[in-house]
Protein backbone atom coordinates (compact mmCIF):
# COMPACT_ATOMS: atom_id res chain seq x y z
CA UNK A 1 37.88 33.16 -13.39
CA UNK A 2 38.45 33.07 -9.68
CA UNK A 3 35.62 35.29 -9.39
CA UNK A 4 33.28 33.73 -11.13
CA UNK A 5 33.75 30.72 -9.28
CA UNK A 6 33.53 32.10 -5.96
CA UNK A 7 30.36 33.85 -7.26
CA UNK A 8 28.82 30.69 -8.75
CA UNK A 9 29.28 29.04 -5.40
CA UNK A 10 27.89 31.43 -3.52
CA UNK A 11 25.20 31.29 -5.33
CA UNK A 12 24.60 27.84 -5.20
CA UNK A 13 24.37 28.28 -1.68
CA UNK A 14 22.01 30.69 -1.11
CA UNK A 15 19.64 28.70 -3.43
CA UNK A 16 20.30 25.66 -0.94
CA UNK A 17 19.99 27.98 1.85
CA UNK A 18 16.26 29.56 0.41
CA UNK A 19 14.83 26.03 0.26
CA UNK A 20 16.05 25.18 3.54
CA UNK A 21 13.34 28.15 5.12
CA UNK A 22 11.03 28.21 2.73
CA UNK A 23 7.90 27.13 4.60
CA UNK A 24 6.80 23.63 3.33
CA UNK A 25 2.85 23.73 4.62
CA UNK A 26 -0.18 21.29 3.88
CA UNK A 27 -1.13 18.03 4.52
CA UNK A 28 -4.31 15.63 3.48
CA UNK A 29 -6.42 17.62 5.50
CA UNK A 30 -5.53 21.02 6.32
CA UNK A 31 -2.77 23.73 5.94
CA UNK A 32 0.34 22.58 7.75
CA UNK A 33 3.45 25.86 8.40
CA UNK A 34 6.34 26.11 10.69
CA UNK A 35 7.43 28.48 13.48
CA UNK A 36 9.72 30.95 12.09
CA UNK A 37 12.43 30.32 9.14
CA UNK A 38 12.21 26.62 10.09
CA UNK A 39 10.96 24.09 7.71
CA UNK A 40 8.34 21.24 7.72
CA UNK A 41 7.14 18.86 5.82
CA UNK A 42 4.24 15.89 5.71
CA UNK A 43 5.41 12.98 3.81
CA UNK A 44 2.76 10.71 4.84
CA UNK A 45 -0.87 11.35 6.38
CA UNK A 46 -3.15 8.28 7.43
CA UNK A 47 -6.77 8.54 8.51
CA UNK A 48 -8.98 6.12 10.39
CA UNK A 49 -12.71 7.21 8.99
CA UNK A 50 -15.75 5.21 11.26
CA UNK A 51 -18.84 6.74 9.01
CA UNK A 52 -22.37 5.20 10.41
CA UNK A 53 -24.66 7.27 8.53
CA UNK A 54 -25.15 10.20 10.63
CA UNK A 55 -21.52 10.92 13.10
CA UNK A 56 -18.29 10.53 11.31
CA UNK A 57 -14.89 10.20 13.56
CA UNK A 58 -11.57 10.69 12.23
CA UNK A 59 -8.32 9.35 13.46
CA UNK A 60 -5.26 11.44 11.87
CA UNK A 61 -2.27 10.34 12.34
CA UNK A 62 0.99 12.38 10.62
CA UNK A 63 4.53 11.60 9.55
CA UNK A 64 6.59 14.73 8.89
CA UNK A 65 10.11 15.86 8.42
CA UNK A 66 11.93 19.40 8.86
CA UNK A 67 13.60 20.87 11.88
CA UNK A 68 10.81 22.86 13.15
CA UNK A 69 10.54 22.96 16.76
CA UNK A 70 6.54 24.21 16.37
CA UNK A 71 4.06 24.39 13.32
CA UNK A 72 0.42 25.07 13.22
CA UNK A 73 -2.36 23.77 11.15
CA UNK A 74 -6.12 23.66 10.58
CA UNK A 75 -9.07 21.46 9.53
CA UNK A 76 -12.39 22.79 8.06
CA UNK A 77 -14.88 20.15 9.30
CA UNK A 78 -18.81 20.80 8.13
CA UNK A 79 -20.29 20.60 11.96
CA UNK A 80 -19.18 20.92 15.15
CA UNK A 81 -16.56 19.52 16.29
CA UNK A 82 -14.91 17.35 19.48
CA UNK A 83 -11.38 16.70 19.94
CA UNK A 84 -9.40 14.35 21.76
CA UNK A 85 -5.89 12.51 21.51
CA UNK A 86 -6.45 8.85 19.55
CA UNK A 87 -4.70 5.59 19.69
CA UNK A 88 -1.54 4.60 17.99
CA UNK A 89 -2.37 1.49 18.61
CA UNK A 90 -5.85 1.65 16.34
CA UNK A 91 -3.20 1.81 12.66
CA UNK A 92 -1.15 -1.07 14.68
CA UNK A 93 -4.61 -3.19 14.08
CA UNK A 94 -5.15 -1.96 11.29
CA UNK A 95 -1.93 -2.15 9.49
CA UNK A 96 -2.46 -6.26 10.60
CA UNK A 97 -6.31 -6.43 9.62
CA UNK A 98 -4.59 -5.38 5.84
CA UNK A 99 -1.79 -6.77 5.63
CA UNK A 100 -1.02 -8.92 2.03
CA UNK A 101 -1.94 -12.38 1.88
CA UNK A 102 1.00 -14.79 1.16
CA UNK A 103 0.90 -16.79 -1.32
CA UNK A 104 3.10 -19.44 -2.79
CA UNK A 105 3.86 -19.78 -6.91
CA UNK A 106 5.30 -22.88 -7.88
CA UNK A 107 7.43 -23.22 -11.02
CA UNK A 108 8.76 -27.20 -12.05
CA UNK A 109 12.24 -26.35 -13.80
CA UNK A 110 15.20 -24.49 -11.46
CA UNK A 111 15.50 -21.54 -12.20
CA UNK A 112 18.81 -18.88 -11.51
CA UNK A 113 17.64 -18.93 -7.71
CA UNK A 114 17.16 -23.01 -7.13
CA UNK A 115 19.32 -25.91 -7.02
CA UNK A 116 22.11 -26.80 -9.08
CA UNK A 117 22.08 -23.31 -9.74
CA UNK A 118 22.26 -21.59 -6.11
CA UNK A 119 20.08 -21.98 -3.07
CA UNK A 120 17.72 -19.90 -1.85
CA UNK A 121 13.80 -18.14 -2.72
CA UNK A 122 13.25 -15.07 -4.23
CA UNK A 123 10.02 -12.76 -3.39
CA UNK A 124 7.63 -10.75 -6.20
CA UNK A 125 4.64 -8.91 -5.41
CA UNK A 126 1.89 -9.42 -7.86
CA UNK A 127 -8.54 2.28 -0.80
CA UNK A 128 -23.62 20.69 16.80
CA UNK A 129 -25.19 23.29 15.06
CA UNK A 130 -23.61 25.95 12.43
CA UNK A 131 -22.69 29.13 13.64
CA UNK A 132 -24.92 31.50 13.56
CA UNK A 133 -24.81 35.70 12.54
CA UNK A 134 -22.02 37.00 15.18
CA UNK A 135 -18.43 37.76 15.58
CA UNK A 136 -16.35 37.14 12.80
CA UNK A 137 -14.73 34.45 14.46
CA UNK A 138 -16.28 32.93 17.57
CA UNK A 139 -14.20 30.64 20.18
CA UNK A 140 -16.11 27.35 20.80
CA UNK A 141 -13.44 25.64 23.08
CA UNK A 142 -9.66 25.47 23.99
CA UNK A 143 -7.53 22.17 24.95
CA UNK A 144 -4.17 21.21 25.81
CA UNK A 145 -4.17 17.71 24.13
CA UNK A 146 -0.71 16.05 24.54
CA UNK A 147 1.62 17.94 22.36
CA UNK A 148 -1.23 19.71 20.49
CA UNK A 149 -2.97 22.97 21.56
CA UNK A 150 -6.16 23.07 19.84
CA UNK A 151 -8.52 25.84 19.56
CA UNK A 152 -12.07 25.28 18.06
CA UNK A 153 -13.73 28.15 15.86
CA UNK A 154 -16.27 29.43 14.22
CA UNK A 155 -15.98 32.26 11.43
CA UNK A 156 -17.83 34.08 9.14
CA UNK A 157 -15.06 36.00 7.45
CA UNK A 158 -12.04 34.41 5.81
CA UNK A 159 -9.15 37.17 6.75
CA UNK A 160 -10.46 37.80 10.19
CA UNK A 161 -9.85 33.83 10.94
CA UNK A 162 -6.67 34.48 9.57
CA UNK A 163 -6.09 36.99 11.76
CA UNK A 164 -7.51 35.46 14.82
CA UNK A 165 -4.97 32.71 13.92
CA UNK A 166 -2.05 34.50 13.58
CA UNK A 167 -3.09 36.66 16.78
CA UNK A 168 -3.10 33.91 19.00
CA UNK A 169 -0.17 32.16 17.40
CA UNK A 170 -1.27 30.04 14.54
CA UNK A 171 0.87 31.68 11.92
CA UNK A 172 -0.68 30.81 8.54
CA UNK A 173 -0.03 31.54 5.04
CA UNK A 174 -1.42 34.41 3.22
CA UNK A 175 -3.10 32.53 0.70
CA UNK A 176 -5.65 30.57 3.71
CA UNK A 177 -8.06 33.43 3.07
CA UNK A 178 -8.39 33.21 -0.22
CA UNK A 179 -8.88 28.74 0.18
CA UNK A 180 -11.13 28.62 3.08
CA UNK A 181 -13.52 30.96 1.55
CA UNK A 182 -15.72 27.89 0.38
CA UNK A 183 -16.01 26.63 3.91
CA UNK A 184 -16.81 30.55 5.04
CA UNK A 185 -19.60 30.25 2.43
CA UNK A 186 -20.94 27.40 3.90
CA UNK A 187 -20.81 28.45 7.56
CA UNK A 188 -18.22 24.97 8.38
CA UNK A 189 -16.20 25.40 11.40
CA UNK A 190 -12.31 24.75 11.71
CA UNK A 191 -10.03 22.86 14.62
CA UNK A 192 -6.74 24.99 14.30
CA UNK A 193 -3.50 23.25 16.09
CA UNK A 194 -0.88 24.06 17.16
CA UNK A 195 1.69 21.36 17.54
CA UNK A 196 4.62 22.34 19.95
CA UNK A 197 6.40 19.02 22.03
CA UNK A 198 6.13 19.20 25.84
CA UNK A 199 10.20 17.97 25.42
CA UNK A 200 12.68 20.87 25.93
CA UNK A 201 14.38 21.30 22.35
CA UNK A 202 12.70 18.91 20.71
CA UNK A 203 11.59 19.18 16.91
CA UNK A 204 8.28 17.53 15.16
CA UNK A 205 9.90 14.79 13.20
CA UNK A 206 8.88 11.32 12.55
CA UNK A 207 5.20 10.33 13.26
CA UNK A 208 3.39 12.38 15.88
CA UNK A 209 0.58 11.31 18.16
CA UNK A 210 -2.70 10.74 16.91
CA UNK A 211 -5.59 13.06 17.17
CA UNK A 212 -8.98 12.13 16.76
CA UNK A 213 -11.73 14.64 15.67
CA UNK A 214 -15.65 13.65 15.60
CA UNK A 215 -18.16 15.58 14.38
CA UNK A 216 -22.17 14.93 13.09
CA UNK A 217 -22.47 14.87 8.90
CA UNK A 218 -25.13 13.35 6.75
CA UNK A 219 -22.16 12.22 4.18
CA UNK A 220 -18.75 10.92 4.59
CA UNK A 221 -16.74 13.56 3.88
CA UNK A 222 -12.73 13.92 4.07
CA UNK A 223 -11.56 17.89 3.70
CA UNK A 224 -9.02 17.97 1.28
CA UNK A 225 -9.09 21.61 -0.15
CA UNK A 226 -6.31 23.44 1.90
CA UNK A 227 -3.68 20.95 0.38
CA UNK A 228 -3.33 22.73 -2.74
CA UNK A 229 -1.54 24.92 -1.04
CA UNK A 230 1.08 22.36 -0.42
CA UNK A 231 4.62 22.35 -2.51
CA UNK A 232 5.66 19.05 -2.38
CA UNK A 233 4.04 16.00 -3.67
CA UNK A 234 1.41 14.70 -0.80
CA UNK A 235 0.30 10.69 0.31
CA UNK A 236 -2.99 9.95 1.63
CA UNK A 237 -3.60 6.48 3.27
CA UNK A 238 -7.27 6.04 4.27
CA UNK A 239 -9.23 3.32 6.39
CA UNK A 240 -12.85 3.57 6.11
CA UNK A 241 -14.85 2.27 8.23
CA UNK A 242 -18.41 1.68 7.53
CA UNK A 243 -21.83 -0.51 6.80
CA UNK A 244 -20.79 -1.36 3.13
CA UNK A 245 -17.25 -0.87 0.83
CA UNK A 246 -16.70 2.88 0.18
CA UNK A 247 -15.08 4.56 -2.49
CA UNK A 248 -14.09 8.31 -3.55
CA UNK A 249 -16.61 9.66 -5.37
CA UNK A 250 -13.93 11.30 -7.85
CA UNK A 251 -10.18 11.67 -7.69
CA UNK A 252 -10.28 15.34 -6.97
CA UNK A 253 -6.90 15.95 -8.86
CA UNK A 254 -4.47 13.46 -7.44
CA UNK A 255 -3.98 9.82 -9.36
CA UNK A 256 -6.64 7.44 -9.29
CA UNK A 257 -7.27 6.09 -5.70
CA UNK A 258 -6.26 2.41 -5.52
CA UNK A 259 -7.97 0.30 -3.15
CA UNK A 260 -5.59 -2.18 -1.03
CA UNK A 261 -8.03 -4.05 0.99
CA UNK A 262 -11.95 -4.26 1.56
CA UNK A 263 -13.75 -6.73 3.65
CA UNK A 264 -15.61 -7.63 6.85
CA UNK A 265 -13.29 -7.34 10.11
CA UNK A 266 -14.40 -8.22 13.79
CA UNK A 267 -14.79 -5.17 16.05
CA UNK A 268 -11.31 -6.06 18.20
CA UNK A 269 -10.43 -3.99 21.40
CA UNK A 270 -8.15 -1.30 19.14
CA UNK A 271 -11.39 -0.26 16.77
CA UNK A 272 -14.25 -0.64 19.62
CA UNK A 273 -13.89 2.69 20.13
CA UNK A 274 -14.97 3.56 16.88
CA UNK A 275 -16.73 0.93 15.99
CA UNK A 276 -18.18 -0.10 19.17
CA UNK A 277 -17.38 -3.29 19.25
CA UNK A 278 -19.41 -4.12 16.14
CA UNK A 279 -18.53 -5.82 13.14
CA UNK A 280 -18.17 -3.52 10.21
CA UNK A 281 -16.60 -3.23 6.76
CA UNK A 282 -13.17 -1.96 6.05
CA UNK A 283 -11.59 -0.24 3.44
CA UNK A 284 -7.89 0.57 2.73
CA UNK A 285 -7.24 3.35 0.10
CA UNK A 286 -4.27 5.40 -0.98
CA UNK A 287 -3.88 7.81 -3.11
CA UNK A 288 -0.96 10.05 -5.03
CA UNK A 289 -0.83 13.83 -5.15
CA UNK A 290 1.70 14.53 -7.59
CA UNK A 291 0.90 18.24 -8.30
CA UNK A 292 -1.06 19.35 -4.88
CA UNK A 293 -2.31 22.38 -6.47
CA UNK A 294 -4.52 20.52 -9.07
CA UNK A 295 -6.76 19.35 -6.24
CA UNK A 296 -10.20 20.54 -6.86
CA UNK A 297 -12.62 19.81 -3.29
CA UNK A 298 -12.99 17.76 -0.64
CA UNK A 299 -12.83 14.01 -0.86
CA UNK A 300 -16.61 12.55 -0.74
CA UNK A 301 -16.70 8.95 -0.32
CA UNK A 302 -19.72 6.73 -1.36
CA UNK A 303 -21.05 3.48 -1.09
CA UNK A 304 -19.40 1.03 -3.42
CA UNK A 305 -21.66 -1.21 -6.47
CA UNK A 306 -20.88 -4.04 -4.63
CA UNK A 307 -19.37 -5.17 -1.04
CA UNK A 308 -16.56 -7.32 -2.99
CA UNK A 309 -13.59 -8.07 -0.70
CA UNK A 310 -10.24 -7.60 -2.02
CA UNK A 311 -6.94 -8.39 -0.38
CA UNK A 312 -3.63 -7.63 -2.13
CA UNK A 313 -1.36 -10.95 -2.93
CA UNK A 314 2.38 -11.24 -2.24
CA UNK A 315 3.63 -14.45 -4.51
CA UNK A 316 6.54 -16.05 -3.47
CA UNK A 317 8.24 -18.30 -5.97
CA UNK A 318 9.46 -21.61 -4.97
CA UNK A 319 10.42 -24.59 -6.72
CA UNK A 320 7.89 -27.53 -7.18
CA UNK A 321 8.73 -30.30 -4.44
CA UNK A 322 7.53 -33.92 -3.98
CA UNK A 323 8.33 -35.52 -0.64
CA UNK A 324 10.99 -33.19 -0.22
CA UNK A 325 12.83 -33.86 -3.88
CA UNK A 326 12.63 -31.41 -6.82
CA UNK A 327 9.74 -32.60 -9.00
CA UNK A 328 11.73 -31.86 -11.91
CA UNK A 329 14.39 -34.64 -10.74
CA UNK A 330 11.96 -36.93 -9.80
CA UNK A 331 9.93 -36.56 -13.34
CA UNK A 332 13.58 -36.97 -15.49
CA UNK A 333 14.42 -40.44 -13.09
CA UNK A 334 10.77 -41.67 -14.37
CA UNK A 335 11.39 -40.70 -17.87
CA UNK A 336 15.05 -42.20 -17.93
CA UNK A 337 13.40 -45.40 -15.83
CA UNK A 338 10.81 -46.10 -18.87
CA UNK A 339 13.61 -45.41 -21.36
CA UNK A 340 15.96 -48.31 -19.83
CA UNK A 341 12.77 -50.63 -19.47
CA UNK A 342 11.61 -50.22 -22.54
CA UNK A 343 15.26 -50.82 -23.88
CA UNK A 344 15.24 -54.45 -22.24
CA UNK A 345 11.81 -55.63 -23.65
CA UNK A 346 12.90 -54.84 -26.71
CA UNK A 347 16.03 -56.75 -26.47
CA UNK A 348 14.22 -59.76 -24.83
CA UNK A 349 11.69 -59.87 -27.69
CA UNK A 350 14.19 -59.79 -30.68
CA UNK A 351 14.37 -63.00 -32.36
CA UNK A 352 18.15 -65.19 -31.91
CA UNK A 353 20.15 -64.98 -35.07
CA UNK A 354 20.81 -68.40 -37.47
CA UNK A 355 24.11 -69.36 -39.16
CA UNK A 356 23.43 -68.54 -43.12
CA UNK A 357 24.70 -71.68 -45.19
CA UNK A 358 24.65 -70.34 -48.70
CA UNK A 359 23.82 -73.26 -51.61
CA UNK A 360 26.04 -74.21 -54.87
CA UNK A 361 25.68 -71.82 -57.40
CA UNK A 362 23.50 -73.11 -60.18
CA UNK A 363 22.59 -76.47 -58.26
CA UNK A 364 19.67 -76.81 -56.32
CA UNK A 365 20.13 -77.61 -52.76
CA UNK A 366 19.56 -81.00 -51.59
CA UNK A 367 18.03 -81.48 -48.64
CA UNK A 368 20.06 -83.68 -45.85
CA UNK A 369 19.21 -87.03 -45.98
CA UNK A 370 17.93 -88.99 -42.65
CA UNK A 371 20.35 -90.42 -40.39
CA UNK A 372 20.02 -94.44 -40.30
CA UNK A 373 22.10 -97.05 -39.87
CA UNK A 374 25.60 -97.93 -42.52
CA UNK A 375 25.03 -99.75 -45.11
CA UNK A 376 26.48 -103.45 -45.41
CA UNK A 377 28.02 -105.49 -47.91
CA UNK A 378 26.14 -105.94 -50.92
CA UNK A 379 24.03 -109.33 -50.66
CA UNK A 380 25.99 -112.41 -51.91
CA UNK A 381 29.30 -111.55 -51.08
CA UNK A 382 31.43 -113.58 -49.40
């Protein structure tokens, strides 16, 4: 029996041990993989989108998890590409620009959370030219951005771009080949990262700098593809930024994108530089990816029926006050104040009640005769 134990057990932990270095890669936009037998994960990936019709600029900004000291990943983008670091502060502005409305719900009779009961409120709440016929994969430029070392490319052949990758240290998983293959056939390029912090023994966790990727394109286009080759449920939060309210053209295998806010904003000093200073329209959308490898394509976003704003509502439930004093006490001092004066005019108006003086049975009653003066002596007596 001891045996069995000890063998259960050790079992046990080498199943908690394989999912410790498994490699945990994708994110919204491209493949995401660790250095080594470390682990990685993206729990959350938000996107600022500026789209005006003919250049679209994306702001990607990730939150990830794991112990992994470096990682690598790559975007497919349809033109070529420029890179730079972005500006935290830009999903500061924009994480204000959405933010709920509050909004106050009034009920008249306490409830568990007002007076006499207890005090206190409770809260509810109610989207450069394609590479020609040359080397399989062709360098177009090298940076050191921050904490990111990205190289540009060009390819014409899935597995040599994997190869290139893993040559130059972008270690990838085996399936890329097989889902860039698309892009290959329709001569995109790719901005492949590797993310590595300029801190001495530090590891990627919580959310990393920015990076901001521009590129030319005729439609608004978010690449989406190379997450299905993620293993863990996957969060996409995206601010659009264009003439009109935009919308995903499909849901592309992950739950129906839900839009959080749309509307108008001024071009403030965090979105001038992608907007330009201009005012332009805005809209929030997230979406679920429950089962990453259902996702079908690229995200294509649209112009919207209508430019209907939309902001999300947080109620907040308070009691119904009148110059400071529950209505509901108020209302019950008016009702009892008719009740009492209504009492007294009814009191006031009843007629006074009369002695009864009942009459002889059988014998008519006689009325009282007037008062006058006694009667003297009868006349002739002495």
């Amino acid at each position: 029996m001891r045996n069995r134990i000890a063998a259960l057990l050790l079992l046990l932990l080498a199943t908690q041990l394989g999912s410790l270095v498994s490699p945990a890669y994708a994110c919204g936009c491209g493949a995401m993989v660790p250095d080594g037998s470390t682990r990685i994960g993206v729990s959350r990936e938000t996107s600022a989108v500026h789209w005006d019709g003919r250049t679209e600029d994306i702001v990607m900004r990730f939150t990830v998890g794991g112990n992994a000291r470096r990682a690598a990943w790559i975007m497919p983008v349809p033109t070529r590409a420029t890179v730079e670091l972005g500006d935290g502060d830009l999903f500061h502005e924009l994480d204000r620009l959405t933010r709920p409305e509050s909004r106050a719900r009034y009920h008249f009779l306490p409830d568990s959370g007002d007076w006499p009961f207890s005090t206190g409120s409770r809260d509810g709440a109610a989207e450069a030219p394609a590479p020609g016929a040359g080397a399989p994969v062709g360098v177009v430029g090298r940076e050191q951005l921050g904490d990111f070392d990205v190289a540009r490319l060009t390819a014409t052949d899935p597995d040599a771009l994997r190869q290139w990758l893993e040559s130059n240290g972008f270690t990838m998983p085996d399936a890329l080949a097989t889902e860039v293959r698309p892009y290959v056939d329709q001569k995109w390029e790719y901005v492949a990262v590797r993310l590595a912090p300029r801190k001495q023994g530090s590891v990627l966790y919580g959310v990393l700098d920015p990076l901001r990727i521009r590129f030319d394109s005729q439609r608004l286009v978010y690449p989406m593809r190379l997450s299905r080759m993620a293993k863990t449920p996957q969060s996409l939060g995206l601010y659009v930024l264009a003439d009109h309210r935009m919308e995903p053209a499909s849901p592309i295998g992950g739950s129906a994108p839900k839009v959080t806010f749309a509307g108008k904003v001024a071009g403030t000093d965090e979105l001038a530089p992608l907007t330009g200073g201009r005012e332009t329209f805005l809209t929030a959308i997230d979406q679920e990816f429950p089962d990453p490898g259902r996702i079908s394509g690229d995200h294509e976003l649209r112009a919207a029926a209508s430019d209907t704003p939309y902001r999300r509502a947080v109620y907040h439930d308070e009691l119904l006050m009148v110059g400071g004093f529950p209505a509901w006490m108020l209302a019950l001092g008016a009702v009892l104040v008719v009740v009492a004066a209504g009492t007294l005019v009814w009191l006031r108006r009843r007629p006074a009640d009369a002695p009864d003086v009942p009459a002889a049975s059988g014998a008519p009653a006689v009325p009282d005769a007037p008062a006058g003066p006694p009667a003297g002596p009868p006349a002739g007596t002495a």
